[in-house]
Protein backbone atom coordinates (compact mmCIF):
# COMPACT_ATOMS: atom_id res chain seq x y z
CA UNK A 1 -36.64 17.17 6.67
CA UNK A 2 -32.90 17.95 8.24
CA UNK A 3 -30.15 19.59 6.63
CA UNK A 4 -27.38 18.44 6.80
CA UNK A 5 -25.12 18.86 9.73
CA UNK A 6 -21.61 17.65 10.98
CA UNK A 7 -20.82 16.71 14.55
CA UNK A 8 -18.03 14.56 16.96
CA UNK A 9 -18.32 11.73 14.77
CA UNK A 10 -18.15 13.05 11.27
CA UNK A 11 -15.79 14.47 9.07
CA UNK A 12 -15.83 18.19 8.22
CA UNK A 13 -14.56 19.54 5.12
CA UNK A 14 -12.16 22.83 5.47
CA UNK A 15 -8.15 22.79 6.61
CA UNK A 16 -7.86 19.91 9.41
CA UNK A 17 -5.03 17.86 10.73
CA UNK A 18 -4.07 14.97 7.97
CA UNK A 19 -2.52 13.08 10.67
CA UNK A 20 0.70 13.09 9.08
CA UNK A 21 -0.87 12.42 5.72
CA UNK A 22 1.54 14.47 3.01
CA UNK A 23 -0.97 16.59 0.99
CA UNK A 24 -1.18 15.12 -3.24
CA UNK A 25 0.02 17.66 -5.81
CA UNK A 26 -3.23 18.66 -7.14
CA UNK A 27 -4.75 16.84 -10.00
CA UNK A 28 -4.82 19.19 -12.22
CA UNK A 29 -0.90 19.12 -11.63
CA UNK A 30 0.05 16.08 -11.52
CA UNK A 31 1.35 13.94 -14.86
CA UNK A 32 0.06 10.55 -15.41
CA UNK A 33 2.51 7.27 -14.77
CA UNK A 34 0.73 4.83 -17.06
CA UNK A 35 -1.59 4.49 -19.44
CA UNK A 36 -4.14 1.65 -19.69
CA UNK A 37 -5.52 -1.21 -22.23
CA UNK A 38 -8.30 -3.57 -21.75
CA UNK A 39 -6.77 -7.59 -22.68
CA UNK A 40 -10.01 -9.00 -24.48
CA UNK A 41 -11.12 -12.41 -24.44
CA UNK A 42 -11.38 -13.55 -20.97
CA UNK A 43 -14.42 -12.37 -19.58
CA UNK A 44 -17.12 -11.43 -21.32
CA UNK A 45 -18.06 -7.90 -20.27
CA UNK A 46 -14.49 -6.79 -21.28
CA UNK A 47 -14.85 -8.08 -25.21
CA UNK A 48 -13.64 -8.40 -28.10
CA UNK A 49 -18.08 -8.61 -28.10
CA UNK A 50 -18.47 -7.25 -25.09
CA UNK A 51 -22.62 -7.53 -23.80
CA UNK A 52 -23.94 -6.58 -20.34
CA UNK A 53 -25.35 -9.62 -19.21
CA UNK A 54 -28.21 -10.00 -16.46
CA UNK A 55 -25.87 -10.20 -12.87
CA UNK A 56 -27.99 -13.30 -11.74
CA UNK A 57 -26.41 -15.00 -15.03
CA UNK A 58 -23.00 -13.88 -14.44
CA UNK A 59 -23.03 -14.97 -10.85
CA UNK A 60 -23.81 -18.51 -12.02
CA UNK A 61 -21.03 -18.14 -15.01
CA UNK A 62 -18.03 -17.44 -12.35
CA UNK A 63 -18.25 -13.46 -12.64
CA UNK A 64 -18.19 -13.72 -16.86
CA UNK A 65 -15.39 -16.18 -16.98
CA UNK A 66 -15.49 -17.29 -21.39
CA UNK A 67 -13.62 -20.28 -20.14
CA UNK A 68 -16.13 -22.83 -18.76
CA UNK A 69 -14.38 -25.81 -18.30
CA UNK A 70 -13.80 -27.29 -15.03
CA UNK A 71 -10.07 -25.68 -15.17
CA UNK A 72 -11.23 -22.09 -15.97
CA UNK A 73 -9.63 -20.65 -12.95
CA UNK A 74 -6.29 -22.18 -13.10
CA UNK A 75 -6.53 -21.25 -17.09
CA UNK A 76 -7.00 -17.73 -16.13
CA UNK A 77 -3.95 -17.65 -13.60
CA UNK A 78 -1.88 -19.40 -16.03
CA UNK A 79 -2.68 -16.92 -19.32
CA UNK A 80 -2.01 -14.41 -17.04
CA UNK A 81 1.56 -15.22 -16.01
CA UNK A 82 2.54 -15.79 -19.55
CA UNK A 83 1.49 -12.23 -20.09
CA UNK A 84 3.36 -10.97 -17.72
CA UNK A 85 6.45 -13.53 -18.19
CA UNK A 86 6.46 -12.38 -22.15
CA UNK A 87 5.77 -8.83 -21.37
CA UNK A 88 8.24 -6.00 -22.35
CA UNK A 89 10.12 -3.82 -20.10
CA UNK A 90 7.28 -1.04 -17.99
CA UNK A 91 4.42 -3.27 -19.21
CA UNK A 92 1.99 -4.95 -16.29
CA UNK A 93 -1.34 -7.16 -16.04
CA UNK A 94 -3.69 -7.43 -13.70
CA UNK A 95 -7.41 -8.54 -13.28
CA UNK A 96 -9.48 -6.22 -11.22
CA UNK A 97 -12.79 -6.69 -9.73
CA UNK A 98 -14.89 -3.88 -9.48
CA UNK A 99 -17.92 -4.37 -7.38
CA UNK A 100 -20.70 -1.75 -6.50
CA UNK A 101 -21.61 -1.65 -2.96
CA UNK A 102 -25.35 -2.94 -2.17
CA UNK A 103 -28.13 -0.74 -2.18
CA UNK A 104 -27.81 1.66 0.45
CA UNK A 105 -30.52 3.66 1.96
CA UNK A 106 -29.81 6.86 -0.27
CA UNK A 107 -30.27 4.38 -3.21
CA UNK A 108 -33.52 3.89 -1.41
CA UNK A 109 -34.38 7.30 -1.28
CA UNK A 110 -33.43 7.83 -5.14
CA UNK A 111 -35.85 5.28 -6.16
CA UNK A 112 -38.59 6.58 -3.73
CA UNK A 113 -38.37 9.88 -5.10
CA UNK A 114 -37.25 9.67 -8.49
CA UNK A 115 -36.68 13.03 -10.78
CA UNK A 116 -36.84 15.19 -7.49
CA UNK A 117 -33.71 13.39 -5.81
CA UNK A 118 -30.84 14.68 -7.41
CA UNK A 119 -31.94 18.76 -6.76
CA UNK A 120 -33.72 18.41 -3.94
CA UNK A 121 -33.98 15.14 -1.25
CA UNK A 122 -30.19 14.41 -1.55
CA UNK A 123 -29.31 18.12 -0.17
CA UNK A 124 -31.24 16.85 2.90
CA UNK A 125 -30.39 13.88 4.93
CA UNK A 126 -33.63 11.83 5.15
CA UNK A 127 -37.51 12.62 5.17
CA UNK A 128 -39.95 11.54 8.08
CA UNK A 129 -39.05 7.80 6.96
CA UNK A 130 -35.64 7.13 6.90
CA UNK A 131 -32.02 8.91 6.71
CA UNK A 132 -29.65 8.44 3.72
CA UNK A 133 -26.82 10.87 4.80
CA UNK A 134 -24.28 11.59 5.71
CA UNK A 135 -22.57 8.31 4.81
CA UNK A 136 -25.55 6.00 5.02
CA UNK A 137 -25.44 1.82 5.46
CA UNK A 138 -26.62 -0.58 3.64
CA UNK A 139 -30.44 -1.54 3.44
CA UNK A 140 -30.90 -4.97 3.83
CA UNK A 141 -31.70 -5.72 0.82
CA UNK A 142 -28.22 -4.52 -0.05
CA UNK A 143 -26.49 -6.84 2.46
CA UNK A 144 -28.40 -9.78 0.78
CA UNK A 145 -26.75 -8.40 -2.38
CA UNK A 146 -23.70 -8.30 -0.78
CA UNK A 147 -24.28 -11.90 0.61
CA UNK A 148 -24.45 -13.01 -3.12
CA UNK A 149 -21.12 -12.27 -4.63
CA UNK A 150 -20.42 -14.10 -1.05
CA UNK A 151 -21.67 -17.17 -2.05
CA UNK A 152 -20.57 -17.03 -5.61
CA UNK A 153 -16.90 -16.88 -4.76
CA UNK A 154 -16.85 -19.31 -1.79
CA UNK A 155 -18.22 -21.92 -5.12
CA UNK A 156 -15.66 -20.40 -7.30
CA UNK A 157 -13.21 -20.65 -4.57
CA UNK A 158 -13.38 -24.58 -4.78
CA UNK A 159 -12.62 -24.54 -8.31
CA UNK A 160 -9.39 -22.28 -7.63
CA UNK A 161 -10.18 -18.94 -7.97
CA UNK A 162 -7.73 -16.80 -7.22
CA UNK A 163 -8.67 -15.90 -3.50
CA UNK A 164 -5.86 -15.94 -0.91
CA UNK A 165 -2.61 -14.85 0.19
CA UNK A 166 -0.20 -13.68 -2.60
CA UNK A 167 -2.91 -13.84 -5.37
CA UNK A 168 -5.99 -11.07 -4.29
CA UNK A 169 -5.51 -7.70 -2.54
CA UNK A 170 -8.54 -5.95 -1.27
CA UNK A 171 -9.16 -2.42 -2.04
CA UNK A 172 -11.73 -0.49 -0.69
CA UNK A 173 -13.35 2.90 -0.09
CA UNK A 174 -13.46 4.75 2.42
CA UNK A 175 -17.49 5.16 2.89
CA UNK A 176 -19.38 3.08 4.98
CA UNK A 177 -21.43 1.29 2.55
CA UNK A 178 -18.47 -0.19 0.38
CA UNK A 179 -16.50 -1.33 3.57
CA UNK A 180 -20.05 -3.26 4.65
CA UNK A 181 -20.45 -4.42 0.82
CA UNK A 182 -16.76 -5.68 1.51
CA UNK A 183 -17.43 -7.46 4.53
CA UNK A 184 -20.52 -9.70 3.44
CA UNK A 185 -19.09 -10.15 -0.10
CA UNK A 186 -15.94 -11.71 1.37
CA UNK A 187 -15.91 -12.56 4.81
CA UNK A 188 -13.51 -14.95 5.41
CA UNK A 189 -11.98 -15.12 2.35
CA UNK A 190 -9.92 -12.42 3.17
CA UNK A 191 -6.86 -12.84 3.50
CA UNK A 192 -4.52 -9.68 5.20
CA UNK A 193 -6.29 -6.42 5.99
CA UNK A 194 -7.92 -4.84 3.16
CA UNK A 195 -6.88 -0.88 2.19
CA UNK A 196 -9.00 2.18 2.17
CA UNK A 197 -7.79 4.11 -0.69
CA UNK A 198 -9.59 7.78 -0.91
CA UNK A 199 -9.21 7.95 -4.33
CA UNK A 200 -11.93 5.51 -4.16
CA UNK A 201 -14.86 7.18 -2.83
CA UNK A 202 -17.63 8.62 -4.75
CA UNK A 203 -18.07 11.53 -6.74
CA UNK A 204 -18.59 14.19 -3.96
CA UNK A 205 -20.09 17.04 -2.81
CA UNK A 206 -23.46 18.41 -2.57
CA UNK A 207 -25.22 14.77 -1.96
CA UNK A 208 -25.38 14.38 1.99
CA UNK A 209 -24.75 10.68 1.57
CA UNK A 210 -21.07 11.10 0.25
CA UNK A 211 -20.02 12.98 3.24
CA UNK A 212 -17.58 10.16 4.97
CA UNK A 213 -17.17 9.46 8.53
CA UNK A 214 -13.74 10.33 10.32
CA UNK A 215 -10.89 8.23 10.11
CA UNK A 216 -11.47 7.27 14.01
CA UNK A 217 -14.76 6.58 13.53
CA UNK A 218 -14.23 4.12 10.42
CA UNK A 219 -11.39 2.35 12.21
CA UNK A 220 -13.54 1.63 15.17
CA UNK A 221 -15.87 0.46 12.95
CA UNK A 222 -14.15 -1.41 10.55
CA UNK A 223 -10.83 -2.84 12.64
CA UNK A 224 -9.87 -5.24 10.31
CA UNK A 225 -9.65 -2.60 7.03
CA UNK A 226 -6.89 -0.53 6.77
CA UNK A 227 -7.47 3.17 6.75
CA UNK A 228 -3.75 4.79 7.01
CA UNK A 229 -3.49 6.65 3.65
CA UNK A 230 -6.50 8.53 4.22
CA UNK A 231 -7.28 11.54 6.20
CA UNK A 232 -8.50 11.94 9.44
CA UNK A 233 -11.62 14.58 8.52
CA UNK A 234 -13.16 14.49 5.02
CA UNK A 235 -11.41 17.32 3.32
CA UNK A 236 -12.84 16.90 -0.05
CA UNK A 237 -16.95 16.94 0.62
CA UNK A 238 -18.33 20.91 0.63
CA UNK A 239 -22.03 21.69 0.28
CA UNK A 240 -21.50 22.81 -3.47
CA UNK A 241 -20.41 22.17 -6.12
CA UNK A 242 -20.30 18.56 -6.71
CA UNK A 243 -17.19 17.23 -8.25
CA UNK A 244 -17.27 16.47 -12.01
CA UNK A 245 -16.81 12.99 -13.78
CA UNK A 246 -13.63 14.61 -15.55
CA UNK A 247 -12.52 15.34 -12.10
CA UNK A 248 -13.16 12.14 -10.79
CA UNK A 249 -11.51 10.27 -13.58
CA UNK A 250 -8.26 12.10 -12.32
CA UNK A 251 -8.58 10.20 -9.14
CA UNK A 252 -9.12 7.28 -10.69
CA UNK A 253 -5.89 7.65 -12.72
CA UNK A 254 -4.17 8.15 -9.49
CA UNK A 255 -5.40 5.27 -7.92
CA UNK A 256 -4.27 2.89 -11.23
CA UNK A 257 -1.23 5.05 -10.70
CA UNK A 258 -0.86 3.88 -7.25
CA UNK A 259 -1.71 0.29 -7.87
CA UNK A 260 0.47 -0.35 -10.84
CA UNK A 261 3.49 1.37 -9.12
CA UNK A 262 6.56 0.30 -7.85
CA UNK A 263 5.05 0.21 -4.48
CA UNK A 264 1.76 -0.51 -5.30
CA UNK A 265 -0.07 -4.22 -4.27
CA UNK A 266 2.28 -7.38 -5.85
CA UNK A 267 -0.72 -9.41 -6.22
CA UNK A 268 -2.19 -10.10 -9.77
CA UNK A 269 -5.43 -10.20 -8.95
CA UNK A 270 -7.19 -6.99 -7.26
CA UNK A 271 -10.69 -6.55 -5.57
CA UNK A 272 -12.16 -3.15 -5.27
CA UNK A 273 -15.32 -1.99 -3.84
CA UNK A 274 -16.60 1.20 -4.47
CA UNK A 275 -19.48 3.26 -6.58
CA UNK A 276 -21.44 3.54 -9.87
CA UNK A 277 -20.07 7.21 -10.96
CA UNK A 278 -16.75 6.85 -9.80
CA UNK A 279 -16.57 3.22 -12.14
CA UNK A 280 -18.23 5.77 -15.03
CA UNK A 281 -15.46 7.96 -14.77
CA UNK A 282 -12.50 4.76 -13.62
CA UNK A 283 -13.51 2.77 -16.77
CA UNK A 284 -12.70 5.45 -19.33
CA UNK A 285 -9.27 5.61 -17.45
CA UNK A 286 -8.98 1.76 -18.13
CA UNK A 287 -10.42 2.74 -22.01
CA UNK A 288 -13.37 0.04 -21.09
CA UNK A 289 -16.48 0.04 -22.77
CA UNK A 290 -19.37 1.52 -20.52
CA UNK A 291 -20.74 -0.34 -18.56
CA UNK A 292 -23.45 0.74 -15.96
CA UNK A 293 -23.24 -1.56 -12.56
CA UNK A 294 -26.44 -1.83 -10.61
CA UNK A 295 -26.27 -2.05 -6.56
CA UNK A 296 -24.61 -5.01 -5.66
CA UNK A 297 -23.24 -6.13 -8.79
CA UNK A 298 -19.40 -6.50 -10.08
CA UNK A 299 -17.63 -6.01 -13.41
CA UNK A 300 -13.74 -7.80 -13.80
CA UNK A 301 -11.58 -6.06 -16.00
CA UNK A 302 -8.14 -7.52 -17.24
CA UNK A 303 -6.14 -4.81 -17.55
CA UNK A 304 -3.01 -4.34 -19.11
CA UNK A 305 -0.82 -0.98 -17.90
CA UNK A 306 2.17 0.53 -20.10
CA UNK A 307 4.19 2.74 -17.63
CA UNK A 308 4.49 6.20 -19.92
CA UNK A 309 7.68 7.65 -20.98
CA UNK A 310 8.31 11.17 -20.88
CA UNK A 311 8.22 11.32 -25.09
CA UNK A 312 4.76 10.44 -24.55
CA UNK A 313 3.50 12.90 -22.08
């Protein structure tokens, strides 16, 4: 059993250069920008019933889509635009796709040791078996996972899905498992280089497998992903404490924020790949329903954002 350590290749938590990042107000600071519906009716995680359904099912019922019919796709694109085009003035749609990277070897060593994970295996960094931290890949059963929402969209892709240049913009974070999950579930259908957002990541703190990789590192790794906005060392990760769910759905109103701004993405339609707690904590930012994603699996949400006036602050 290791603890865990830092070295050359990983980032360090503590004051280091941001490579000409500008430090965030804090969130505690900071005042919202909009505030967020779910549209009901299109898919059917999001409702006006909404039901988890087994992923194996959804992946054969393009990702939840109510519409069936041979035109579902082009249905979808078109109800959207009418939203939009009847919309009134600060009021935007969008579809996102949140998928949950593949099982990654800290997933691994959850299910291996169960109750005793949370306080005690994921302080340490692996056993006599394996290592799950810091920032740990994918298994491969979680690259066949991966490989699944692959295959889905390449079919859905021949019936028009929106996948492409000036319809999907790829959003990812900045951890080594959701930039694999990202590669096999899209390859290339990918069109323009996909953005590492930090507000992305998971919850952190305390679990060796959230500590992230430097900026270098990731970029050498992952060339064709974008990882600008984010910091060169991890500045957020410390031994203890772990960050909260309330604090994490701060970051995730600062990433809708981000997206729905004036200089956000232009696209419609949004893929992001990231983790199980930070979707907890994104999801009642969105005022979804809960709804727990296993490894490998994806939820769409159609979302509709109301920029907020100061009255309403």
């Amino acid at each position: 059993m290791t603890q865990v350590q830092t070295n050359g290749h990983l980032a360090t938590n503590g004051v280091h250069d941001t490579n000409g990042v500008k430090p965030e107000p804090s969130l505690e600071e900071r005042t919202p920008e909009f505030g967020f519906e779910v549209v009901q009716g299109f898919f059917v995680q999001n409702g006006p019933k909404p039901k988890h359904v087994a992923f194996e099912e959804i992946l054969q019922k393009s990702f939840g889509l109510v519409d069936q019919s041979p035109d579902r796709w082009t249905n979808l694109k078109s109800s959207l635009k009418k939203l939009q085009d009847e919309a009134t003035e600060g009021v935007q749609y969008k579809v996102l796709f949140l998928g949950r990277h593949g099982q990654g070897w800290h997933n691994f060593g959850n299910a291996k040791y169960g109750d005793d994970w949370d306080h005690k295996w994921a302080l340490l960094t692996g056993d006599d078996e394996i290592t799950w931290g810091p920032d740990p890949p994918l298994t491969p059963l979680g690259i066949q996972q991966a490989q699944s929402i692959y295959a889905a969209w390449s079919r859905e892709v021949k019936q028009g899905a929106p996948v492409g240049a000036g319809q999907m913009k790829w959003l990812v974070s900045p951890l080594v498992r959701t930039n694999q999950t990202l590669e096999a579930s899209w390859g290339e259908l990918v069109e323009g280089k996909p953005e590492a957002w930090e507000d992305l990541r998971e919850i952190y703190g305390y679990h060796t497998n959230d500590l992230r990789y430097t900026k270098t590192d990731l970029q050498k790794r992952f060339p064709n992903v974008d990882f600008s906005s984010i910091t060169e060392d991890d500045d957020l990760w410390t031994p203890e404490p772990r960050e909260t769910y309330e604090h994490a759905g701060l970051r995730g109103q600062r990433a809708m924020d981000r997206l729905f701004s004036e200089g956000g993405p232009s696209e419609t339609f949004i893929s992001v790949t990231a983790h199980a707690a930070f979707y907890r904590s994104l999801l009642k930012v969105l005022n979804h329903q809960e709804y727990e994603l296993e490894t490998g699996e994806m939820i769409p949400v159609v979302v509709k954002a109301t920029k907020l006036s100061k009255s309403k602050l």
